[in-house]
PDB file of N, CA and C in Angstrom:
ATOM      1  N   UNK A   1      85.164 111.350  64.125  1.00  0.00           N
ATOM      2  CA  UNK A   1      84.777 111.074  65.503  1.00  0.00           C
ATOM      3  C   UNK A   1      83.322 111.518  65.673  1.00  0.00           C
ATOM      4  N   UNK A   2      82.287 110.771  66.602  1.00  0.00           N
ATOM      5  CA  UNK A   2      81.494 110.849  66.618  1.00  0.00           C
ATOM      6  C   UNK A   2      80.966 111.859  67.503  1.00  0.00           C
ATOM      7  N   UNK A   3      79.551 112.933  67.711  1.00  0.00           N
ATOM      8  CA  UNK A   3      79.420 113.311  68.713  1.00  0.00           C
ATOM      9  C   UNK A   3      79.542 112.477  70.535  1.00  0.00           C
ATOM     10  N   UNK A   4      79.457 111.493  70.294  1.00  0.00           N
ATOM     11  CA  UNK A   4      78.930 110.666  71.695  1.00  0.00           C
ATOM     12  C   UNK A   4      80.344 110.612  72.505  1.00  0.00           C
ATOM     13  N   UNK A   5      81.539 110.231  71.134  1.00  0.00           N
ATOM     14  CA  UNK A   5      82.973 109.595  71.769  1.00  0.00           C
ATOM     15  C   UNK A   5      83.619 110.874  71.620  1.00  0.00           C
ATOM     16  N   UNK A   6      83.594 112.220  71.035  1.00  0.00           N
ATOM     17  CA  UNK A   6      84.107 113.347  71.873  1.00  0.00           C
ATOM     18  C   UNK A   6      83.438 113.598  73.082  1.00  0.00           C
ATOM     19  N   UNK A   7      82.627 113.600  72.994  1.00  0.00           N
ATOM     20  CA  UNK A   7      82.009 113.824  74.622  1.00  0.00           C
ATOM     21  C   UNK A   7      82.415 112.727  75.684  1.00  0.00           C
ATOM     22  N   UNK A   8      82.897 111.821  75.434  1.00  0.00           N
ATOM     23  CA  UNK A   8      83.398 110.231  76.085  1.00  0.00           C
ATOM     24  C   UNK A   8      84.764 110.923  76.423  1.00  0.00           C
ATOM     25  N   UNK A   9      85.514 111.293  75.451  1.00  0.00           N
ATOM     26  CA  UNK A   9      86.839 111.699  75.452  1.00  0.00           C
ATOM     27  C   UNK A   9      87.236 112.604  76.030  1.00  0.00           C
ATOM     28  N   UNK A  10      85.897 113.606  76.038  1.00  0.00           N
ATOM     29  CA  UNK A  10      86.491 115.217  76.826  1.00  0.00           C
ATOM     30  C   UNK A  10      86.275 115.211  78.220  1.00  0.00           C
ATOM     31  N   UNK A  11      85.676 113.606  78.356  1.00  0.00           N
ATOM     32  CA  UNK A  11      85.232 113.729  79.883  1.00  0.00           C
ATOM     33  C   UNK A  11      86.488 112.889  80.409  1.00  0.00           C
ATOM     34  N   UNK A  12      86.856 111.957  80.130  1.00  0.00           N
ATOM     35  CA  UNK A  12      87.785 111.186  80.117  1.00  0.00           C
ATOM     36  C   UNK A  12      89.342 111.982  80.485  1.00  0.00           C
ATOM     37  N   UNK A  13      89.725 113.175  79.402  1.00  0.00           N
ATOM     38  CA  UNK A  13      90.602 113.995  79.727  1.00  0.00           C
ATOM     39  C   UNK A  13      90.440 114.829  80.704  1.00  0.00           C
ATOM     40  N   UNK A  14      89.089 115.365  81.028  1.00  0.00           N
ATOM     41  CA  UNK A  14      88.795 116.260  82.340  1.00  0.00           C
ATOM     42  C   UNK A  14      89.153 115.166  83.516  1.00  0.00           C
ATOM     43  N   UNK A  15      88.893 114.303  83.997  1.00  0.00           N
ATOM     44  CA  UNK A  15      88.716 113.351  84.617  1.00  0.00           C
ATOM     45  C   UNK A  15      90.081 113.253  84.848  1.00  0.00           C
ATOM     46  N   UNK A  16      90.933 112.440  84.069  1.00  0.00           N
ATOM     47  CA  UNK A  16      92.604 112.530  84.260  1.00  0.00           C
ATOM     48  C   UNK A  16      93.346 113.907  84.566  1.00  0.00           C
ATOM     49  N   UNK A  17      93.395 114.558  84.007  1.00  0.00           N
ATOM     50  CA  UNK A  17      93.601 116.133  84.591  1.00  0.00           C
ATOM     51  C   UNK A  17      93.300 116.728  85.853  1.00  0.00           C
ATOM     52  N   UNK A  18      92.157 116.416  86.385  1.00  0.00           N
ATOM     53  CA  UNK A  18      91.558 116.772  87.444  1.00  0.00           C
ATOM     54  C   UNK A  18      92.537 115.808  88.517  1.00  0.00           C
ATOM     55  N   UNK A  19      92.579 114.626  88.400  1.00  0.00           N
ATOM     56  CA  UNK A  19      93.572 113.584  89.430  1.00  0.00           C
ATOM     57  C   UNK A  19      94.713 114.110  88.915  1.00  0.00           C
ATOM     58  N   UNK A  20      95.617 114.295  87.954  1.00  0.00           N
ATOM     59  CA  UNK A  20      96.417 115.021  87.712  1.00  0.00           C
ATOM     60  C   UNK A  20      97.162 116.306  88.956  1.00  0.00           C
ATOM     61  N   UNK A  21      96.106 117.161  88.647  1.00  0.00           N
ATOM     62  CA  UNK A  21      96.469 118.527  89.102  1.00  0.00           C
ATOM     63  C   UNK A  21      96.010 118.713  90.395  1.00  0.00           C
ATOM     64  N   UNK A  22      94.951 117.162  91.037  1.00  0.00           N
ATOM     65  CA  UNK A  22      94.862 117.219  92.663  1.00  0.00           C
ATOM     66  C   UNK A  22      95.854 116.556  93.520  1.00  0.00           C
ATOM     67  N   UNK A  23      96.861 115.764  92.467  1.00  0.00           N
ATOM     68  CA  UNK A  23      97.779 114.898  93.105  1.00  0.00           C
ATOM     69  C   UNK A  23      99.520 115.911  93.005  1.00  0.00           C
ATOM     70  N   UNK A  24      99.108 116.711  92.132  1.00  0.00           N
ATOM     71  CA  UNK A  24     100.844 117.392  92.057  1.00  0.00           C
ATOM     72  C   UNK A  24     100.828 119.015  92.439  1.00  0.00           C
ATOM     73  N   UNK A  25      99.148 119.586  92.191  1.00  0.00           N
ATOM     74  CA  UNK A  25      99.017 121.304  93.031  1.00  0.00           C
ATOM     75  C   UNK A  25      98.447 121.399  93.337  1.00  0.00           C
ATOM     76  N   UNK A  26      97.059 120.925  93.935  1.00  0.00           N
ATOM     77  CA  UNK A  26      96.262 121.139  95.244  1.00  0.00           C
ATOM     78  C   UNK A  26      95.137 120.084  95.201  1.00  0.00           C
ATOM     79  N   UNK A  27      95.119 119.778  96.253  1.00  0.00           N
ATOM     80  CA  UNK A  27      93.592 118.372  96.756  1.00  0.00           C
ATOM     81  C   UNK A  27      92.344 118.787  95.876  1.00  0.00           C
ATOM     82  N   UNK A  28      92.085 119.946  96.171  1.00  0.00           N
ATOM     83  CA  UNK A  28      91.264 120.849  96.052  1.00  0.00           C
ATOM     84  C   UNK A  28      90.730 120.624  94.372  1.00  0.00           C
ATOM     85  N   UNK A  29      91.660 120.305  93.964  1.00  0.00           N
ATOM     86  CA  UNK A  29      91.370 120.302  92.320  1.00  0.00           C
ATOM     87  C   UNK A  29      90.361 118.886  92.174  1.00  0.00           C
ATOM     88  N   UNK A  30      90.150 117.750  92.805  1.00  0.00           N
ATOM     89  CA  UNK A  30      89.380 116.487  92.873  1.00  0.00           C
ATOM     90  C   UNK A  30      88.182 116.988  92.642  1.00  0.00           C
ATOM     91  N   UNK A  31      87.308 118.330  93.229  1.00  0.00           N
ATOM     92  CA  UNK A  31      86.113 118.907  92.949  1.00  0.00           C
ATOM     93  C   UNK A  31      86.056 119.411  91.155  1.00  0.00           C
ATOM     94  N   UNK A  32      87.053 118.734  90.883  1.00  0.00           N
ATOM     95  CA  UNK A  32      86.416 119.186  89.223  1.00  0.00           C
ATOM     96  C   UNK A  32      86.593 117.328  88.807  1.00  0.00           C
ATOM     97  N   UNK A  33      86.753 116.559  89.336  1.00  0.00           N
ATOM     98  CA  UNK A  33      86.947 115.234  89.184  1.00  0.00           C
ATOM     99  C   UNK A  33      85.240 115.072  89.417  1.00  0.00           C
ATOM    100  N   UNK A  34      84.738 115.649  90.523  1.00  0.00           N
ATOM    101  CA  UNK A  34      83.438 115.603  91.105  1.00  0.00           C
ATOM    102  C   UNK A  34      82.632 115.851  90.513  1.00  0.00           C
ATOM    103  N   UNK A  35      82.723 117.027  89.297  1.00  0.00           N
ATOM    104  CA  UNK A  35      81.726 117.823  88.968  1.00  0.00           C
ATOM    105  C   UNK A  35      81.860 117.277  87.490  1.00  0.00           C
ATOM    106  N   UNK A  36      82.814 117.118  87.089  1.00  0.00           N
ATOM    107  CA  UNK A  36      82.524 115.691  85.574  1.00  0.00           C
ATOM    108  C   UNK A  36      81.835 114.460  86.033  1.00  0.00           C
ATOM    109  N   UNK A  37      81.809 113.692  86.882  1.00  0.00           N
ATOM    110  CA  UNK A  37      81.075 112.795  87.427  1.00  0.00           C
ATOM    111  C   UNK A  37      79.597 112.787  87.371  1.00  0.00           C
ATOM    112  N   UNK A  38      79.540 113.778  88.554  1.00  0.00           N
ATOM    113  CA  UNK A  38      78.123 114.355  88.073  1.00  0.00           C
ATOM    114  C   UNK A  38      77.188 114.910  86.708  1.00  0.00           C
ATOM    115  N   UNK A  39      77.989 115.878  86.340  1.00  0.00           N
ATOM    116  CA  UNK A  39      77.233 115.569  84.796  1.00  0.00           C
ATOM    117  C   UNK A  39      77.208 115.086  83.808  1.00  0.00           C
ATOM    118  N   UNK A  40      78.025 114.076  84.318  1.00  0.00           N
ATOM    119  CA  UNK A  40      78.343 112.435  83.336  1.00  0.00           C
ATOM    120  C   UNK A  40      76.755 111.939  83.858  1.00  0.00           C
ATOM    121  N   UNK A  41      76.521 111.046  85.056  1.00  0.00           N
ATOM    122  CA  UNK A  41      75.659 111.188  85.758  1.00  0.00           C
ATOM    123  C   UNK A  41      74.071 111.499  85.160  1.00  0.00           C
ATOM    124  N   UNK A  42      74.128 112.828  85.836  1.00  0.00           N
ATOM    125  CA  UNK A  42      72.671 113.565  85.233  1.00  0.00           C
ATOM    126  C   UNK A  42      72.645 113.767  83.497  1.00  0.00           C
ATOM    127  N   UNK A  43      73.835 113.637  82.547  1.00  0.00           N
ATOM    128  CA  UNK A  43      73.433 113.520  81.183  1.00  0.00           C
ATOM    129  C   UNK A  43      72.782 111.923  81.340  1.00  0.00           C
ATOM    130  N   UNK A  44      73.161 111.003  81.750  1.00  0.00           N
ATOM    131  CA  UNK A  44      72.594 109.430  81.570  1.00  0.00           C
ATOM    132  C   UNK A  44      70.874 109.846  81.761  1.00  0.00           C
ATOM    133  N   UNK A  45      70.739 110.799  82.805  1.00  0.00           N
ATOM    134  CA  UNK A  45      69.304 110.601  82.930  1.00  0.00           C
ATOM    135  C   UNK A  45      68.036 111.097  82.508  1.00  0.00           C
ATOM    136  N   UNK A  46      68.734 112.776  82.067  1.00  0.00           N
ATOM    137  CA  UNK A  46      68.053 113.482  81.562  1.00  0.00           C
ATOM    138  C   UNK A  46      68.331 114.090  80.041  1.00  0.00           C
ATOM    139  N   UNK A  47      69.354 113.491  79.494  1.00  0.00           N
ATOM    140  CA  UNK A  47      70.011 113.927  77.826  1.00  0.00           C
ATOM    141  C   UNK A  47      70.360 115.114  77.791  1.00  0.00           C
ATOM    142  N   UNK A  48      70.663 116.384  78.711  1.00  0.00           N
ATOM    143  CA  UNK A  48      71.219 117.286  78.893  1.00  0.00           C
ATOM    144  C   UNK A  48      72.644 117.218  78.685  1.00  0.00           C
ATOM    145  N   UNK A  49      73.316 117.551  78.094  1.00  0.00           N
ATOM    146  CA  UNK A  49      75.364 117.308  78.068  1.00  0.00           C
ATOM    147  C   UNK A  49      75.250 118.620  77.746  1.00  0.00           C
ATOM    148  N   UNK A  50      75.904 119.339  78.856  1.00  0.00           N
ATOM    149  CA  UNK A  50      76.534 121.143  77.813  1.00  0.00           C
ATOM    150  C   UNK A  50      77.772 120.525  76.828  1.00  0.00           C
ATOM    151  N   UNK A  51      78.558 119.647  77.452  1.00  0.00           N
ATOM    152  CA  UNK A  51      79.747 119.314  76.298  1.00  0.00           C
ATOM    153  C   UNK A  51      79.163 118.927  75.449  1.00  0.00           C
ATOM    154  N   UNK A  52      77.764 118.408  74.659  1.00  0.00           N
ATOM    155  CA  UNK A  52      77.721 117.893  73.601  1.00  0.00           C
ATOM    156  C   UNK A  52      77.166 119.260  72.599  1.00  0.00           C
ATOM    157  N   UNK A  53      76.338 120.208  73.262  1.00  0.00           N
ATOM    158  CA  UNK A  53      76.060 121.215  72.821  1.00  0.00           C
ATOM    159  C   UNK A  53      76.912 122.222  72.144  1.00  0.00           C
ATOM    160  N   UNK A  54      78.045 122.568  72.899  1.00  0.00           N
ATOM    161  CA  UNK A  54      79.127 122.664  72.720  1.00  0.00           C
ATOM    162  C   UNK A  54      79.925 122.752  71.635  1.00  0.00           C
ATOM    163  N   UNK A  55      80.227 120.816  71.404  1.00  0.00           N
ATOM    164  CA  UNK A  55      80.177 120.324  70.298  1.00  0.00           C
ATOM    165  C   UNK A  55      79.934 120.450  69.011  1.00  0.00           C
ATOM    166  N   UNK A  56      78.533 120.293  69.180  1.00  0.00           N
ATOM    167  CA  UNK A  56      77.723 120.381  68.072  1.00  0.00           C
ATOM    168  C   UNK A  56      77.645 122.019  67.846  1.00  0.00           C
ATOM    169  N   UNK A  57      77.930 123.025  68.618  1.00  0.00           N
ATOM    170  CA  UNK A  57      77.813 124.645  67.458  1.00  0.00           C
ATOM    171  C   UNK A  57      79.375 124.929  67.337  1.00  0.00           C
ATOM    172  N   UNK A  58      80.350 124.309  67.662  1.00  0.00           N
ATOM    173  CA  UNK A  58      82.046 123.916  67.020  1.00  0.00           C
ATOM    174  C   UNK A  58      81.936 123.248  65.496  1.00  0.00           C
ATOM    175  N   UNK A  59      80.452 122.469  65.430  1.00  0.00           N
ATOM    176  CA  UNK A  59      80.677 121.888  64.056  1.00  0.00           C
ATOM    177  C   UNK A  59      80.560 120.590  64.172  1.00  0.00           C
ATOM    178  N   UNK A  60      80.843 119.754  65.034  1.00  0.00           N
ATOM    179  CA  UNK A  60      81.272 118.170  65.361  1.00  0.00           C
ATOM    180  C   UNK A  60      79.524 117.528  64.851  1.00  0.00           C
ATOM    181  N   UNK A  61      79.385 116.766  64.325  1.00  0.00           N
ATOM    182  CA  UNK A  61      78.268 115.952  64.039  1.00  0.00           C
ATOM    183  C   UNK A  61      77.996 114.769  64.635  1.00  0.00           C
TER     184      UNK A  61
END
């Protein structure tokens, strides 16, 4: 797996989780739906990803 499509993937699972856990234990949880968005977002614009950083000192290439 590539660096780009774990980072595709981990956002993807945050994303489902987040609707997940705002639809069955609190609304409240959608603000992490929000906050993957956003630095989905601002990585497009500025090449900043902490998840890819992350990543890459886990080992992932």
């Amino acid at each position: 797996m590539t660096l780009n499509n774990a980072v595709m993937a981990g956002a993807g699972v945050m994303v489902l989780a987040s609707v997940v856990l705002a639809a069955y234990v609190n609304p409240a949880f959608i603000w992490l739906t929000v906050f993957a968005g956003v630095m989905m977002l601002q990585s497009a614009f500025t090449g900043f990803c902490p998840m890819a950083m992350i990543l890459k000192k886990m080992g992932l290439k």
